[in-house]
C-alpha atoms as a PDB file:
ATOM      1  CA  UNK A   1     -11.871   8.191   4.960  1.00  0.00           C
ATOM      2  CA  UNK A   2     -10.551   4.812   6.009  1.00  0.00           C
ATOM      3  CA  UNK A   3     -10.416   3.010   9.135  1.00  0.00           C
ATOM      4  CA  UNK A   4      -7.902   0.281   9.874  1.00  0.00           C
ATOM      5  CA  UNK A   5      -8.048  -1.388  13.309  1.00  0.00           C
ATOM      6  CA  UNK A   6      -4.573  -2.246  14.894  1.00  0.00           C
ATOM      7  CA  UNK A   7      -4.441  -5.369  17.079  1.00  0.00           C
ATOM      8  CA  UNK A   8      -1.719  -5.567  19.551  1.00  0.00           C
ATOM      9  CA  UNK A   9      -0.476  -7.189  22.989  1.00  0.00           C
ATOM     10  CA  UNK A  10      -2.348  -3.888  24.498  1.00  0.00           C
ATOM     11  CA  UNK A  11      -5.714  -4.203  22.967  1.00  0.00           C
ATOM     12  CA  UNK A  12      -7.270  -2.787  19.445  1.00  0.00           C
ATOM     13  CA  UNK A  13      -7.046   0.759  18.564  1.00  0.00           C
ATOM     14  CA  UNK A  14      -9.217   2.393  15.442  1.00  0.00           C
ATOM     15  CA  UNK A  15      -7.257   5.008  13.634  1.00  0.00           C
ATOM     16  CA  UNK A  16      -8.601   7.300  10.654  1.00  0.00           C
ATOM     17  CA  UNK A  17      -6.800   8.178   7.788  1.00  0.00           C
ATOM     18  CA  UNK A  18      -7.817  10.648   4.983  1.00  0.00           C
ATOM     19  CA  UNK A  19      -7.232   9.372   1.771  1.00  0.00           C
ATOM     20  CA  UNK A  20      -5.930  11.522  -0.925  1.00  0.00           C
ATOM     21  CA  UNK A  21      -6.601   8.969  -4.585  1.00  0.00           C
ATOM     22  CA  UNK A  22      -4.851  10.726  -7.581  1.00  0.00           C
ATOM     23  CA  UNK A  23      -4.873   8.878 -10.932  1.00  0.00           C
ATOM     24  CA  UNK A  24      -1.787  10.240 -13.553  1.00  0.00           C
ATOM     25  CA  UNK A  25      -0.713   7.431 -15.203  1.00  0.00           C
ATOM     26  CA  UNK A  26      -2.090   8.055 -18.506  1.00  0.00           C
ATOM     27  CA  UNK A  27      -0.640  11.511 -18.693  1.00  0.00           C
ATOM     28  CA  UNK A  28       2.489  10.673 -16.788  1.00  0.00           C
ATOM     29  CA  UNK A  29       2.861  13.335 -14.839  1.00  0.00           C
ATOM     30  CA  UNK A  30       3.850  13.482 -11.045  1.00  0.00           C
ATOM     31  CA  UNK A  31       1.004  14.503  -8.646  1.00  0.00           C
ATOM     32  CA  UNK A  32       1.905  18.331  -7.348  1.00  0.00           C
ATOM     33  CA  UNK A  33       1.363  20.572  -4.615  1.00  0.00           C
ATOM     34  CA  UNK A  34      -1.603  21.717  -6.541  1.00  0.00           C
ATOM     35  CA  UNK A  35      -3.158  18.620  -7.033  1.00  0.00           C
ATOM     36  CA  UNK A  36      -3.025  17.715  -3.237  1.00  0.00           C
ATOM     37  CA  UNK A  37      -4.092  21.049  -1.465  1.00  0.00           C
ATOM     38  CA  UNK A  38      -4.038  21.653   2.426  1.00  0.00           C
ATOM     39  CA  UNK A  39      -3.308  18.278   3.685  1.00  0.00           C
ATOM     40  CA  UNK A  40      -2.737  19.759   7.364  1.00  0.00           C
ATOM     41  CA  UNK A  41      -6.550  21.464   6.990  1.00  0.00           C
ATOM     42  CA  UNK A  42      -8.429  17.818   5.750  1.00  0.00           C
ATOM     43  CA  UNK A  43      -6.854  15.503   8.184  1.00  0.00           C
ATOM     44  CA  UNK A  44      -7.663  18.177  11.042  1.00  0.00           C
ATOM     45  CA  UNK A  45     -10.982  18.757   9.654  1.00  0.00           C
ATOM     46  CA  UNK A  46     -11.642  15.247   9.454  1.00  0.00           C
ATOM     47  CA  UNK A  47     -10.523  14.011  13.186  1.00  0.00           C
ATOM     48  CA  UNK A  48      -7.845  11.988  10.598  1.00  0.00           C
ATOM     49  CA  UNK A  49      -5.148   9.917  12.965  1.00  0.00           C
ATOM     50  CA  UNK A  50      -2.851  10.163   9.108  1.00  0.00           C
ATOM     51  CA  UNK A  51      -3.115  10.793   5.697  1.00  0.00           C
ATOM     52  CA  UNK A  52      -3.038   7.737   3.163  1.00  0.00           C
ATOM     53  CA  UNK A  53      -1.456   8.463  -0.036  1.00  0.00           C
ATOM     54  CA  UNK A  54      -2.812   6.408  -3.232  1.00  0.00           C
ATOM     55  CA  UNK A  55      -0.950   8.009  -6.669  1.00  0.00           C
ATOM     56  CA  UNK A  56      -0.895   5.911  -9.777  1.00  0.00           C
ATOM     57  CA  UNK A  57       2.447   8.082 -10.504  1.00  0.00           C
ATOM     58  CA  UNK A  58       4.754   9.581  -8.309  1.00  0.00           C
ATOM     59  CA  UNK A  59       4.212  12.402  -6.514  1.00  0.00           C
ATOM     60  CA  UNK A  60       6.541  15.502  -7.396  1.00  0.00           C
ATOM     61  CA  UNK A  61       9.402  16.805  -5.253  1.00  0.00           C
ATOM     62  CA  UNK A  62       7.572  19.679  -3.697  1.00  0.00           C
ATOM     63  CA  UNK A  63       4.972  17.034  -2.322  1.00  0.00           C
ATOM     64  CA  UNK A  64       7.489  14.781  -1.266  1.00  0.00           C
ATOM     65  CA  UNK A  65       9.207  16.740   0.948  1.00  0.00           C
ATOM     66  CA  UNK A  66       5.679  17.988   2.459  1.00  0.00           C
ATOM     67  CA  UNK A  67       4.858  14.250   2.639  1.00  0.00           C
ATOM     68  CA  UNK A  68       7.759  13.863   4.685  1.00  0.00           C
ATOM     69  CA  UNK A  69       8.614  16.989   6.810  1.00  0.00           C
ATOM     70  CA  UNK A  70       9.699  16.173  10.530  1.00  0.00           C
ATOM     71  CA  UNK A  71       7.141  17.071  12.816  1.00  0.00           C
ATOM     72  CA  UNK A  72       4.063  16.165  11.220  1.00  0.00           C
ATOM     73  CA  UNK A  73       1.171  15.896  13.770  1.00  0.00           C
ATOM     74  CA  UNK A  74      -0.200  12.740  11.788  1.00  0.00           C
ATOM     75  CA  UNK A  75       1.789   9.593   9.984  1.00  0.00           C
ATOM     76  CA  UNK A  76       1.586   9.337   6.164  1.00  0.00           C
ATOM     77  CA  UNK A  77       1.221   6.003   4.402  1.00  0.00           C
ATOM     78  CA  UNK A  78       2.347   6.539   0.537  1.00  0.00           C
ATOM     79  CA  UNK A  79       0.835   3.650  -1.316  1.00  0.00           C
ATOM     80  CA  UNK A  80       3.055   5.065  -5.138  1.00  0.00           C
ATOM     81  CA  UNK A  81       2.912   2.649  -8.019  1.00  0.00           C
ATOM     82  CA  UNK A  82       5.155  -0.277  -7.204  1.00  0.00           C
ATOM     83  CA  UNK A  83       3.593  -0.457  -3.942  1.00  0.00           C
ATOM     84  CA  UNK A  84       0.041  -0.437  -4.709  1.00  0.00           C
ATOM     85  CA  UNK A  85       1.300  -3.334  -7.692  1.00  0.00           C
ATOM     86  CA  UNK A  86       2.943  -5.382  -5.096  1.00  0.00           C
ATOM     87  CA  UNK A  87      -0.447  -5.481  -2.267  1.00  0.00           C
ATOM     88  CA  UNK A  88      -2.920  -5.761  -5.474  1.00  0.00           C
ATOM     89  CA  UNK A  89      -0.690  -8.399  -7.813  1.00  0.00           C
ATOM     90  CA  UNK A  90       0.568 -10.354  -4.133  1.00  0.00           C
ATOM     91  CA  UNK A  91      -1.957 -12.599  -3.818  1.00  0.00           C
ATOM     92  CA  UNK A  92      -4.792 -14.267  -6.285  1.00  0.00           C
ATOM     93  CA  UNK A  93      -7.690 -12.785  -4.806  1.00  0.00           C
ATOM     94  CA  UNK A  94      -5.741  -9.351  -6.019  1.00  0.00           C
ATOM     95  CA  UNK A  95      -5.254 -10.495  -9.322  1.00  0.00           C
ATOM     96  CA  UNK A  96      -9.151 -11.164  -9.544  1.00  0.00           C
ATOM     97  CA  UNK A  97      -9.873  -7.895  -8.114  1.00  0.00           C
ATOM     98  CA  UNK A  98      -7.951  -6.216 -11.247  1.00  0.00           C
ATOM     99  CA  UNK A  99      -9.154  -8.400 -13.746  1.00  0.00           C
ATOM    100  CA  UNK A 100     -12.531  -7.393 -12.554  1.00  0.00           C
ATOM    101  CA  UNK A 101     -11.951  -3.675 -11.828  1.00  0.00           C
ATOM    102  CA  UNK A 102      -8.548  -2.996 -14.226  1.00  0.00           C
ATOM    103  CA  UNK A 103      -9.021  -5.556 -17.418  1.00  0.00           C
ATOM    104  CA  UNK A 104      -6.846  -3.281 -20.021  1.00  0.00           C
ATOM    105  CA  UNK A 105      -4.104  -3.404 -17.099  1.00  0.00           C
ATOM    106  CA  UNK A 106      -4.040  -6.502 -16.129  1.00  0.00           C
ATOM    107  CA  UNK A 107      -3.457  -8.392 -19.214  1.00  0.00           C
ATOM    108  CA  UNK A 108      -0.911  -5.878 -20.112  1.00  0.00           C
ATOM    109  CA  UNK A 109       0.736  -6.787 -16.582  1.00  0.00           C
ATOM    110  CA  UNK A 110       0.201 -10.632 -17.204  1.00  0.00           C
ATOM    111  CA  UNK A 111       2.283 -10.715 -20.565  1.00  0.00           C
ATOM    112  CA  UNK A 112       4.927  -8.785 -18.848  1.00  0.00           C
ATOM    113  CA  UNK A 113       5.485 -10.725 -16.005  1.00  0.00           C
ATOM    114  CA  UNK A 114       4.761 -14.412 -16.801  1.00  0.00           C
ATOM    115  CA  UNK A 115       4.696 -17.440 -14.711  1.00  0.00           C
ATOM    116  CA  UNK A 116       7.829 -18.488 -13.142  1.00  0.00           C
ATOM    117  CA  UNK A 117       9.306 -21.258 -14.598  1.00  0.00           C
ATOM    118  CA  UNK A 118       8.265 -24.689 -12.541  1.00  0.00           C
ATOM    119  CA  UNK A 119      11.589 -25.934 -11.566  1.00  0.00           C
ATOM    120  CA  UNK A 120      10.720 -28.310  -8.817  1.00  0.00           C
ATOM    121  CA  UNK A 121       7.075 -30.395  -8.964  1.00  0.00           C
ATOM    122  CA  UNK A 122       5.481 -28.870  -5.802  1.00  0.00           C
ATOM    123  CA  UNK A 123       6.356 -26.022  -4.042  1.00  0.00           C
ATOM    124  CA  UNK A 124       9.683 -26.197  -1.085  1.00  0.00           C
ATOM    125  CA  UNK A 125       9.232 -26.241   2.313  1.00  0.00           C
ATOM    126  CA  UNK A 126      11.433 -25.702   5.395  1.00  0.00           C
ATOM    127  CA  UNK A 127       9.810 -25.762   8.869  1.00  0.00           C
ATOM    128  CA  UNK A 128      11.212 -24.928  12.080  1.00  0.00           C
ATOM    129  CA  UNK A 129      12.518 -28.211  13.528  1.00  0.00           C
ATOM    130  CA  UNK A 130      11.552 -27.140  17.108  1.00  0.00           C
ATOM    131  CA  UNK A 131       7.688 -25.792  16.885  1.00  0.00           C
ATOM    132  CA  UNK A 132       6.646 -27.380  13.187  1.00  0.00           C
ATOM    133  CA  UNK A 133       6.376 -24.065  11.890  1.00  0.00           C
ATOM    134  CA  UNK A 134       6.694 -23.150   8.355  1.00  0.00           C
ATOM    135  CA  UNK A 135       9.800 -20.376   7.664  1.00  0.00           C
ATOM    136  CA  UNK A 136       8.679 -19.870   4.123  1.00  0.00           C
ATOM    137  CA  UNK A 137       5.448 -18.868   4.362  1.00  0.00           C
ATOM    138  CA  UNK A 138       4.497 -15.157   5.233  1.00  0.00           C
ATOM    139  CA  UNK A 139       3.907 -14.386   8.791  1.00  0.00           C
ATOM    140  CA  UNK A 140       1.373 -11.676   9.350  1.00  0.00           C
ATOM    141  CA  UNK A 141       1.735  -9.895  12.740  1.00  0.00           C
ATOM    142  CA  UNK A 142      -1.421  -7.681  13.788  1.00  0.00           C
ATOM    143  CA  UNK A 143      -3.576  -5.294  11.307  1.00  0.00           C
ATOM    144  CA  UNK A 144      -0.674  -2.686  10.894  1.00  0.00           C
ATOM    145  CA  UNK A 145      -1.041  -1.876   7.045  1.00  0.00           C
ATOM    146  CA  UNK A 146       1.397   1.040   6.963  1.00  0.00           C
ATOM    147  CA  UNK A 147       4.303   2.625  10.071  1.00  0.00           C
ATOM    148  CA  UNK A 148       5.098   6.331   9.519  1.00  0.00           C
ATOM    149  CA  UNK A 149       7.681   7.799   6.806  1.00  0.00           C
ATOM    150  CA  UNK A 150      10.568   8.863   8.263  1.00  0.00           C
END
């Protein structure tokens, strides 16, 4: 169970989600139907607001489309492999956190993706002429970590 608090114009709401963690990569395979049973009954069962997805691989068909059925009466946040590579690898404090937790991994990941080549000798910026703000750098709005699928 996780709890992410959403901050908005309105106030701060708490939402639960129920976390379903399934780790395939070394076999491969796609995480089934069988390997992620009665999502409707644990969310329910555990007052969940949605159900947070977390696969090393991706999950099968058949899961998919129960992931993502209209009418679901809680969001789903699917977190598959280039997702959960992008949040983790995004930032430096990420890339400690897997050398710490993931060493094997990591140094596999650093010789495949290498620095970028230093073409200019500090980084660019471009600011808003009218407020001094910066346009390149990333603007985070609220605590919102994941909308629903659709």
């Amino acid at each position: 169970m996780v709890e992410e608090r959403r901050t908005g114009i309105a106030g701060e709401t708490i939402s639960r989600w129920v976390v379903g963690c399934k780790h395939k990569t070394h076999s491969g395979a796609s995480v089934s139907l069988q390997d992620e049973t009665d999502i409707h009954d644990r969310v329910r069962t555990h007052g969940g607001a949605g159900f947070l997805v977390v696969y090393s691989t991706v999950p099968s068909a058949g899961l998919t489309k129960k992931l993502t059925a209209q009418g679901l009466p809680f969001e789903v946040c699917i977190y598959d492999p280039e997702k959960i590579e992008r949040n983790l690898l995004g930032s430096l404090d990420g890339i400690k956190l897997a050398e710490r937790f993931f060493p094997k991994s990591i140094q596999k990941w650093k010789r495949e993706h290498p620095d970028p080549a230093k073409v200019y000798s500090s980084e660019p910026t471009l600011v808003c002429k009218n407020c001094g703000r910066s346009l390149l750098e990333k603007q985070t709005m609220g605590n919102v970590v994941c909308g629903s699928v659709t």
